[in-house]
C-alpha atoms as a PDB file:
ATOM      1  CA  UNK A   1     -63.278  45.656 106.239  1.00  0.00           C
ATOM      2  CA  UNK A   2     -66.442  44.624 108.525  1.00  0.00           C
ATOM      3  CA  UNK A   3     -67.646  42.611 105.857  1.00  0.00           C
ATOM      4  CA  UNK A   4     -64.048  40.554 106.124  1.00  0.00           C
ATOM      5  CA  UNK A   5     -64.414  40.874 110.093  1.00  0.00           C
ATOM      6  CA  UNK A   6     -67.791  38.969 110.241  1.00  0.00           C
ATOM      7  CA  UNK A   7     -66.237  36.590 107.889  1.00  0.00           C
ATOM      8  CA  UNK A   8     -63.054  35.668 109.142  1.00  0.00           C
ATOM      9  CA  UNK A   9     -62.257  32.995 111.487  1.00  0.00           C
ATOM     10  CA  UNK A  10     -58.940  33.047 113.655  1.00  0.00           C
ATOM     11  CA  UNK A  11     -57.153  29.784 115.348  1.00  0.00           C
ATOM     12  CA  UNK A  12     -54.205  29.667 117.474  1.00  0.00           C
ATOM     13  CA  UNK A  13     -51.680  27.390 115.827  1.00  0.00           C
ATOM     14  CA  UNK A  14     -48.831  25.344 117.323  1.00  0.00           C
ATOM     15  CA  UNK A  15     -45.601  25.312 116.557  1.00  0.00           C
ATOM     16  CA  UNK A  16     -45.165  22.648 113.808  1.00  0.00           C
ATOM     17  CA  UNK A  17     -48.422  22.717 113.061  1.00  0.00           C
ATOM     18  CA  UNK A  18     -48.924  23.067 109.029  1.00  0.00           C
ATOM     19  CA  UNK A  19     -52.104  25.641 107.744  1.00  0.00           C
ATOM     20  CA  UNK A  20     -52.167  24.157 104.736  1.00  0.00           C
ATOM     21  CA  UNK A  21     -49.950  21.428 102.596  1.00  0.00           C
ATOM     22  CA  UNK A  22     -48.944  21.157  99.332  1.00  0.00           C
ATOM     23  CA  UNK A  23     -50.998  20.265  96.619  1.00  0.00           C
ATOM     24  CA  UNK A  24     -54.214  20.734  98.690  1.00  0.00           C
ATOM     25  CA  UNK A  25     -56.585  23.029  97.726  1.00  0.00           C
ATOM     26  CA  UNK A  26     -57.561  26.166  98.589  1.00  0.00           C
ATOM     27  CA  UNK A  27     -60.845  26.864 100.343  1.00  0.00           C
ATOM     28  CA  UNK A  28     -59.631  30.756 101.219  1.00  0.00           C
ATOM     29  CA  UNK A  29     -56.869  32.827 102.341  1.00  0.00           C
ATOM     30  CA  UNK A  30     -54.894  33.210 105.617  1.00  0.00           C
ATOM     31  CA  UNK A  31     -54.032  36.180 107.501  1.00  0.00           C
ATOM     32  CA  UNK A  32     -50.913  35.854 110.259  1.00  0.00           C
ATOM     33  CA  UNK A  33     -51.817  37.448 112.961  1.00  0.00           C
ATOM     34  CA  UNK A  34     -48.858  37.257 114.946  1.00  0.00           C
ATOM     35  CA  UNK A  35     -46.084  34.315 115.043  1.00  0.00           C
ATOM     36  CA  UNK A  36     -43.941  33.250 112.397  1.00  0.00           C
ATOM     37  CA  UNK A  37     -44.321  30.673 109.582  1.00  0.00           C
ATOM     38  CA  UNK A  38     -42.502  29.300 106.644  1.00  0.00           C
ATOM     39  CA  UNK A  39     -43.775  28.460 103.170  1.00  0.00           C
ATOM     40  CA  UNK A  40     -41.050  25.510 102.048  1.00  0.00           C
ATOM     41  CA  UNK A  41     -42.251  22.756  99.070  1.00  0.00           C
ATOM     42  CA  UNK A  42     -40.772  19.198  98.661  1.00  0.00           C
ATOM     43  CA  UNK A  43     -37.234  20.165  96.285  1.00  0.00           C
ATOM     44  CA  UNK A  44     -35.206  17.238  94.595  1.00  0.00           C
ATOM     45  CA  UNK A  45     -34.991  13.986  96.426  1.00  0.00           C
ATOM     46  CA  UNK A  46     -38.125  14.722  98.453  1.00  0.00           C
ATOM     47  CA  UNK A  47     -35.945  17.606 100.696  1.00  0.00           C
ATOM     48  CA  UNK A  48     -37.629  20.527 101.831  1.00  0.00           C
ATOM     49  CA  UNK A  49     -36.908  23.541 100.342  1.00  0.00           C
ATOM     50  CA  UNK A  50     -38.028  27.184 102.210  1.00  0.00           C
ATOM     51  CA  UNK A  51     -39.432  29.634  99.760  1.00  0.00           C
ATOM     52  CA  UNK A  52     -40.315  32.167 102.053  1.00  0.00           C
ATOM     53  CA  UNK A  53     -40.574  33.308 105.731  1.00  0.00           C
ATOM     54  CA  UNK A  54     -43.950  35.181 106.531  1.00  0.00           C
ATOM     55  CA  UNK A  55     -44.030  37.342 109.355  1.00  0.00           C
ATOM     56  CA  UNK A  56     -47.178  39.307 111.086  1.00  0.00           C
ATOM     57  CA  UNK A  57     -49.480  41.322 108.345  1.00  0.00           C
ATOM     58  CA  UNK A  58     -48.628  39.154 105.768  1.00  0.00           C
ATOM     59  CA  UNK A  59     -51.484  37.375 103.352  1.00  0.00           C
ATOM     60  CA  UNK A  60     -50.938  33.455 102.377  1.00  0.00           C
ATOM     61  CA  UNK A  61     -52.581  30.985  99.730  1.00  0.00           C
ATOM     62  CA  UNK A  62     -54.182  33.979  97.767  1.00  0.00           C
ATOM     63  CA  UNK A  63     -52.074  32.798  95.065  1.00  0.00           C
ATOM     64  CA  UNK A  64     -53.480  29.422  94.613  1.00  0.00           C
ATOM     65  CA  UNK A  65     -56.692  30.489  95.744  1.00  0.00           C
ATOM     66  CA  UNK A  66     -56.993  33.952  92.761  1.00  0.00           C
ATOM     67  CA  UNK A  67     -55.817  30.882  89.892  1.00  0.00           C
ATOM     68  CA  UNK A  68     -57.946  27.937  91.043  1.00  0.00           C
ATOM     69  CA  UNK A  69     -55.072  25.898  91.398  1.00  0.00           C
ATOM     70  CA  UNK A  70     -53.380  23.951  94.643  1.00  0.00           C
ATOM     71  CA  UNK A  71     -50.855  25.032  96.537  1.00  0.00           C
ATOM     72  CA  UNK A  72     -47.299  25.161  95.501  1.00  0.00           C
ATOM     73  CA  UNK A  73     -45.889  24.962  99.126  1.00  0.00           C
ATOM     74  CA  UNK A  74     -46.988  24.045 103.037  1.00  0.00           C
ATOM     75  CA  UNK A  75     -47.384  26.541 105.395  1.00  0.00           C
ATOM     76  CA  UNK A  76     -46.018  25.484 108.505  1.00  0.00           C
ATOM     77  CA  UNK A  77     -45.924  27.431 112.047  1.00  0.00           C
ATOM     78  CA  UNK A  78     -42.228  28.248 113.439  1.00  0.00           C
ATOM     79  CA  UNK A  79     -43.491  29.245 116.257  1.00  0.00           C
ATOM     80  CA  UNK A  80     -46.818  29.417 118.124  1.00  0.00           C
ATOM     81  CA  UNK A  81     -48.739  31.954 115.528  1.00  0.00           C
ATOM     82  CA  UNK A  82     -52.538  33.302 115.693  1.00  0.00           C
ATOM     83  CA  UNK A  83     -53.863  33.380 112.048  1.00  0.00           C
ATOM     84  CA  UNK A  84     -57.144  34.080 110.785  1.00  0.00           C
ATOM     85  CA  UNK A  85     -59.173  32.559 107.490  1.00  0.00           C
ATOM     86  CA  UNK A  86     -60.688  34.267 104.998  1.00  0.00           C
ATOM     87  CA  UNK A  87     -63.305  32.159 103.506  1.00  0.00           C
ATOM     88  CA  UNK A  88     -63.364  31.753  99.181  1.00  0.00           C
ATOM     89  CA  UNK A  89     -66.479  33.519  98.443  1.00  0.00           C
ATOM     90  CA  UNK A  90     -65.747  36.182 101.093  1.00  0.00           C
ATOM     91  CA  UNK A  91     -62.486  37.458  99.112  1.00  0.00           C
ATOM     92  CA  UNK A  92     -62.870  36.993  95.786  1.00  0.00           C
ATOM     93  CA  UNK A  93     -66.017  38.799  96.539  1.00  0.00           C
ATOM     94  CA  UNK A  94     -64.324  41.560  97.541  1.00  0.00           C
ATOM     95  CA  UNK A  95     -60.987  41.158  94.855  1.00  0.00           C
ATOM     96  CA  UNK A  96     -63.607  41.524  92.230  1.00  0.00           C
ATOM     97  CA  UNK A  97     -65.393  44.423  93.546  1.00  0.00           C
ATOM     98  CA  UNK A  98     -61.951  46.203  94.106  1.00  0.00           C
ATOM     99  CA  UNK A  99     -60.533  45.666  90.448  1.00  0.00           C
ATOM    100  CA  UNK A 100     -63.686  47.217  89.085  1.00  0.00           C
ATOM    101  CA  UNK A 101     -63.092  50.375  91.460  1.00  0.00           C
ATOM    102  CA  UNK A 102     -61.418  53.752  89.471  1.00  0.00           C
ATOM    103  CA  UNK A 103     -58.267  54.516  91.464  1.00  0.00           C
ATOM    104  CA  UNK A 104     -58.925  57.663  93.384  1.00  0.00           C
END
């Protein structure tokens, strides 16, 4: 934990704001803080479709970021949200350390 506390990085985003788009790539993960945000992808005919609401607590982009690959979806503030970054290096750091720990 104070490894990820002198890591992390926390902005204050505006509503409408996006984190992160689709197809970028991921340079870490994002924690929400507080606000609300919605993960939504272009669907057929270029129309949005929402494939999830995240709420306060929640993790986002670890998926793209654990399989090297871009992001399947835009994360985009409903409403005026703190959230915090996780830098790469930082968590995989730490995902790899934890899969090699024997469960207590």
């Amino acid at each position: 934990m104070e490894e990820i506390a002198n890591a992390k990085t926390c902005k204050i985003y505006r509503k409408g704001q996006d984190i992160f788009q689709e197809g970028g790539h991921p340079y870490g993960i994002y924690f929400v803080n507080s606000g609300k945000v919605k993960l939504s992808h272009s669907g057929d005919e270029g129309r949005e479709q929402i494939v999830r609401l995240v709420k306060p607590g929640d993790l986002i982009g670890y998926k793209a970021l654990i399989s090297n690959a871009p992001y399947t979806a835009t994360a985009t503030v409903l409403e005026d949200s703190a959230v915090c970054f996780i830098p790469r290096e930082v968590f995989l750091g730490l995902y790899r350390k934890t899969r090699r720990l024997p469960c207590a």
